[in-house]
Protein backbone atom coordinates (compact mmCIF):
# COMPACT_ATOMS: atom_id res chain seq x y z
CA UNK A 1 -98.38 102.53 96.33
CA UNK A 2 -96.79 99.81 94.82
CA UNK A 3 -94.41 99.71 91.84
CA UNK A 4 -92.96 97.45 88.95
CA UNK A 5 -89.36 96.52 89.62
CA UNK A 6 -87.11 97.70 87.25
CA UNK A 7 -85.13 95.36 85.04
CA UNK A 8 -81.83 96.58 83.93
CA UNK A 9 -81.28 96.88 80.33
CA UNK A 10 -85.43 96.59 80.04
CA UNK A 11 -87.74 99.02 78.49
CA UNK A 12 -90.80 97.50 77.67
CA UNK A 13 -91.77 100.50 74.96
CA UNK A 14 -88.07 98.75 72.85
CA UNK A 15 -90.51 96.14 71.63
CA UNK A 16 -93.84 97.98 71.00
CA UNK A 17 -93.90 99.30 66.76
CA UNK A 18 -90.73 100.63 64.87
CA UNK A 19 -88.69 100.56 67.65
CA UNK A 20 -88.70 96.95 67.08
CA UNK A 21 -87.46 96.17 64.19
CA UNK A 22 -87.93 92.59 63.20
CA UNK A 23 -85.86 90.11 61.18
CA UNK A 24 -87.55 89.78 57.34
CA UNK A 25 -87.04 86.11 57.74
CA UNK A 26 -89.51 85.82 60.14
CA UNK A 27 -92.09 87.77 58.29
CA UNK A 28 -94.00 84.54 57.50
CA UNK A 29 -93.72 82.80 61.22
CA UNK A 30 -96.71 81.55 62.51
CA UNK A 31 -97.77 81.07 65.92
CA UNK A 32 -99.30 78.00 65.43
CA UNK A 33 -99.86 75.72 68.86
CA UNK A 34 -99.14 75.05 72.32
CA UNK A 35 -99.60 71.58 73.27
CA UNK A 36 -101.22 70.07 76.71
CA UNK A 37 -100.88 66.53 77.40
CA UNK A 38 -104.61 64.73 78.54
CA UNK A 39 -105.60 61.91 80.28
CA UNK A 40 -108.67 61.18 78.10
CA UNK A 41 -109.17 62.08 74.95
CA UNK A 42 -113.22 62.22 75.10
CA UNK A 43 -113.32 64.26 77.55
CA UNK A 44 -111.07 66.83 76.56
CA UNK A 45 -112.27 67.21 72.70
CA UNK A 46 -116.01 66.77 75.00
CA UNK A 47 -114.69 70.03 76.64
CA UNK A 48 -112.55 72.26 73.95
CA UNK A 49 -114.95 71.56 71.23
CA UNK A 50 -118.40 71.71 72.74
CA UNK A 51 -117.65 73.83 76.16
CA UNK A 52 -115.28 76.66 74.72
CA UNK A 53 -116.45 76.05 71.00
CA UNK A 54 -113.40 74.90 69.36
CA UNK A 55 -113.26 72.54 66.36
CA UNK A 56 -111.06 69.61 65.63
CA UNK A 57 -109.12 70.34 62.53
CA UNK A 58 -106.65 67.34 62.65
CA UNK A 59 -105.71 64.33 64.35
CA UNK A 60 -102.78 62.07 64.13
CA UNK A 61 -102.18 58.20 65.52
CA UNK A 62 -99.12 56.96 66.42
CA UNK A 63 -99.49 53.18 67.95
CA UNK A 64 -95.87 52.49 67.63
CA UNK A 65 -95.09 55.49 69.68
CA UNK A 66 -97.91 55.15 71.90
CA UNK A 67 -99.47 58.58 71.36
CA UNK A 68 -102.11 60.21 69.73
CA UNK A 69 -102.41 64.26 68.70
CA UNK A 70 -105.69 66.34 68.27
CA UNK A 71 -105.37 69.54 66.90
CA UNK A 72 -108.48 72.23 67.79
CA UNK A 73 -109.10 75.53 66.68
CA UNK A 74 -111.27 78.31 67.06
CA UNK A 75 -113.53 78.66 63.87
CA UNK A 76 -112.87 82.00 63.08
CA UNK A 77 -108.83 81.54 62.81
CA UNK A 78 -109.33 78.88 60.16
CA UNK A 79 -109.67 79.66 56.47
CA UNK A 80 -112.94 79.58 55.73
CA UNK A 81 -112.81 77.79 52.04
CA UNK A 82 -110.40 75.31 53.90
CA UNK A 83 -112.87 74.49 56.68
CA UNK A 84 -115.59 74.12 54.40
CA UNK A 85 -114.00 71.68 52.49
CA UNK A 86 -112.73 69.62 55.74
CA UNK A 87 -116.19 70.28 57.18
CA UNK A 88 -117.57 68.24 53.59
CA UNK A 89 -114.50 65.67 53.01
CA UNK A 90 -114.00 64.54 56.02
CA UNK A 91 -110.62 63.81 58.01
CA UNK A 92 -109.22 61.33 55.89
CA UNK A 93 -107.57 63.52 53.46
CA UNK A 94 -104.34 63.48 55.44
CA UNK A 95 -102.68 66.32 52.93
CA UNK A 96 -105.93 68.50 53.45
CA UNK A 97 -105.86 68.33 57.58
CA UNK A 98 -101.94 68.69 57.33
CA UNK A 99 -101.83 71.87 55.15
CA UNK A 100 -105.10 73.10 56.98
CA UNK A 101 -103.58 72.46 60.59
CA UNK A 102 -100.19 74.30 59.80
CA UNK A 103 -101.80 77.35 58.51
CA UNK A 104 -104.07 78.24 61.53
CA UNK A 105 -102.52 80.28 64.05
CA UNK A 106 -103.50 79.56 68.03
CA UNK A 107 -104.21 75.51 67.91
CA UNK A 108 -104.24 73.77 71.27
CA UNK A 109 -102.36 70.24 70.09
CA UNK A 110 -103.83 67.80 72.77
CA UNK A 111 -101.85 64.53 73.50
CA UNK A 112 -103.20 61.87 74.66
CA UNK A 113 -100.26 58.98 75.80
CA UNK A 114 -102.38 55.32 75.36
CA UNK A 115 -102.95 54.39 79.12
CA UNK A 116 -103.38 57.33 80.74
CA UNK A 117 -107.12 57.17 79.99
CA UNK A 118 -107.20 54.10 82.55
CA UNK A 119 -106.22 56.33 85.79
CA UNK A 120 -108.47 56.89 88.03
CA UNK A 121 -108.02 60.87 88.35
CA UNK A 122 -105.87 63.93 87.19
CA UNK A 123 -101.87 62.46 86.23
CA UNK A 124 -100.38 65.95 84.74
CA UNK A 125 -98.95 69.16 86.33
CA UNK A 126 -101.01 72.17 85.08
CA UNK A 127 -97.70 74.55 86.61
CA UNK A 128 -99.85 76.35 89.23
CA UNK A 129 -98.83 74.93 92.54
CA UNK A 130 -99.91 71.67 91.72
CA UNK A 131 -98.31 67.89 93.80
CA UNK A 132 -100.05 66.99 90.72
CA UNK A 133 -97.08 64.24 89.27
CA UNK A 134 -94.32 65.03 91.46
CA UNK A 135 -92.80 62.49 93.37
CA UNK A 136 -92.76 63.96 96.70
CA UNK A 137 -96.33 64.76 96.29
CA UNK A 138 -95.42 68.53 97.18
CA UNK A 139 -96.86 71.66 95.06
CA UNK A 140 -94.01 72.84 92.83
CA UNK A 141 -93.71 76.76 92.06
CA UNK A 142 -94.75 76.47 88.42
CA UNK A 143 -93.97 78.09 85.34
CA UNK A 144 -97.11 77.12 83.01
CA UNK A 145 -99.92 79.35 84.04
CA UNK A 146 -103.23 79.26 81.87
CA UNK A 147 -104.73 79.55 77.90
CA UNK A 148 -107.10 82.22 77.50
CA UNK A 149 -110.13 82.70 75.69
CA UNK A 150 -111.76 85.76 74.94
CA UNK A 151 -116.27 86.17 75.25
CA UNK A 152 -118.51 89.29 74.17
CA UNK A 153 -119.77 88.60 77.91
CA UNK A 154 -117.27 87.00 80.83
CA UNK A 155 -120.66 86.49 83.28
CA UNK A 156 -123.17 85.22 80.37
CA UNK A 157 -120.55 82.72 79.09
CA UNK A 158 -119.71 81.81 82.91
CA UNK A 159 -123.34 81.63 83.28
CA UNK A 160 -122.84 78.70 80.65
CA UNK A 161 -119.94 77.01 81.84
CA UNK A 162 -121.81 76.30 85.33
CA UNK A 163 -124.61 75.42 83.52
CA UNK A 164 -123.16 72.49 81.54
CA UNK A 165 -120.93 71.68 84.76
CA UNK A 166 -117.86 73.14 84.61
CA UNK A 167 -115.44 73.48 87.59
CA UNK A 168 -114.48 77.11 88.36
CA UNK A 169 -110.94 78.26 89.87
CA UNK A 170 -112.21 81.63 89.99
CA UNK A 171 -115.74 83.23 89.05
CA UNK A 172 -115.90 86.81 87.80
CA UNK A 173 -116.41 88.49 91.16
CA UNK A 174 -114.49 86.34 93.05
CA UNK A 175 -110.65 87.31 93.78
CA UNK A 176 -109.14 90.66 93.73
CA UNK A 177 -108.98 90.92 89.91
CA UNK A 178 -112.91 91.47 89.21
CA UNK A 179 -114.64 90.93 85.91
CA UNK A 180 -112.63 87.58 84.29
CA UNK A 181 -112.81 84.06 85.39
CA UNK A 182 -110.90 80.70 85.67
CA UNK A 183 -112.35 77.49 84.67
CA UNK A 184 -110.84 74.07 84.58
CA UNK A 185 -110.54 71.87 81.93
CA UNK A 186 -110.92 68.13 82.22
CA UNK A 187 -107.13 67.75 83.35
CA UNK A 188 -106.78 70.98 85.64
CA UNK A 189 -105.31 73.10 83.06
CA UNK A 190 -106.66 76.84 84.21
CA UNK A 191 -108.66 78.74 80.98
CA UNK A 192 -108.45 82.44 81.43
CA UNK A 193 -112.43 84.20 80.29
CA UNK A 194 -111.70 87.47 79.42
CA UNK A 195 -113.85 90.37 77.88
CA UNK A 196 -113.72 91.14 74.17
CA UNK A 197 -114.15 94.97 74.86
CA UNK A 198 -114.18 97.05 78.46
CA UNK A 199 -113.81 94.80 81.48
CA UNK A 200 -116.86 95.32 82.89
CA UNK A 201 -118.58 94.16 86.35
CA UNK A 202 -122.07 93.04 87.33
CA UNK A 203 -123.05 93.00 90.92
CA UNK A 204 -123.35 89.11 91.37
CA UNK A 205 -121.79 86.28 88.94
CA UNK A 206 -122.88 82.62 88.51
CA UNK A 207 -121.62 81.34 91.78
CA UNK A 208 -123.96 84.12 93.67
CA UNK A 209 -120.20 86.06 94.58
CA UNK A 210 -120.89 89.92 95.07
CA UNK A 211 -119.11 92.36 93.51
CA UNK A 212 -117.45 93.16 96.98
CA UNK A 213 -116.80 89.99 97.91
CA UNK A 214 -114.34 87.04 97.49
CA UNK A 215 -111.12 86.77 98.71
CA UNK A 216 -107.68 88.96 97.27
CA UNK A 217 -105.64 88.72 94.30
CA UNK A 218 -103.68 85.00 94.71
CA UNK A 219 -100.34 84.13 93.17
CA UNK A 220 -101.20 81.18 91.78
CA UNK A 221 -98.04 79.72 90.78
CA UNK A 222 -97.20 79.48 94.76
């Protein structure tokens, strides 16, 4: 049977409750974004905000810089009264999207460099053993592995994805890990579909892969 390697100095249970005991000046830290450059803008707010449901809560121009930022969101992690008023005064209000944006915990901050939507296929690394922008054009181990979303149902919303044409790296039977999927966004970048409650299994998922079938648990930063 294997076993985790042991770390020394390491117990994982050091960080879990009052045996962590946590600095009072970062009581009020917020986890607010992770940031993915894109090749085109369209088709990435296309994706995030009508594939996985997100919503665009600011964006920022910057022609003499040559870059351009969108800020999404899930709908349920923004304040309510605060959506509703972006949701009836539009974008414009720069101090409304600013104060709005910086207060929502888990944005995605897409960048878009002016250009990029001109190549003619994927330009950025996603980290998972991708030639993807190297120079060599050999896969490099990476260190960037997925986001993650979580659905009431991993093979209904799968179900979805394929239906409005979404490219799958793994389905929810597929691979040794059964009952969450992979999908692709418009650049490559992997988006974990996990269950909101038990990880359960159905015998066939949206690609027609039995439960007992697909291939074995893949390391995919190799």
């Amino acid at each position: 049977m294997a076993t985790t390697p042991a770390v020394e100095g390491f117990n994982v249970r050091d960080f879990y409750g009052d045996k962590m005991q946590h600095d009072d000046a970062t009581k009020e830290y917020l986890m607010q974004q992770v940031m993915v450059r894109v090749r085109n803008p369209k088709a990435s707010l296309d994706f995030y905000c009508k594939v996985l449901g997100f919503e665009l809560i600011m964006h920022r121009d910057f022609p003499q810089w040559g870059f351009s930022v969108y800020f999404v969101a899930q709908p349920g992690t923004v304040n309510p009264a605060k959506l509703a008023e972006l949701r009836e005064k539009g974008p414009d209000s720069e101090d409304l999207t600013w104060n709005l944006c910086m207060t929502t915990s888990g944005c995605i901050e897409l960048t878009w460099n002016h250009g990029s939507e001109g190549e003619a296929d994927k330009i950025y690394n996603t980290g998972n053993a991708d030639p993807t922008g190297t120079t060599n054009g050999e896969k490099v181990k990476g260190g960037f592995g997925h986001l993650g979303i979580t659905v009431p149902d991993v093979y209904e919303a799968c179900q979805r994805f394929k239906d409005m044409g979404c490219e799958f790296h793994k389905s929810p039977n597929s691979g040794g890990m059964k009952g969450l999927a992979f999908v692709k966004d418009p650049d490559g970048y992997l988006i974990e579909i996990l269950p909101q409650g038990e990880m359960i299994t159905k015998p066939m998922d949206c690609n027609g892969v039995a439960l007992d079938g697909g291939e074995g648990y893949k390391d995919n930063s190799k």
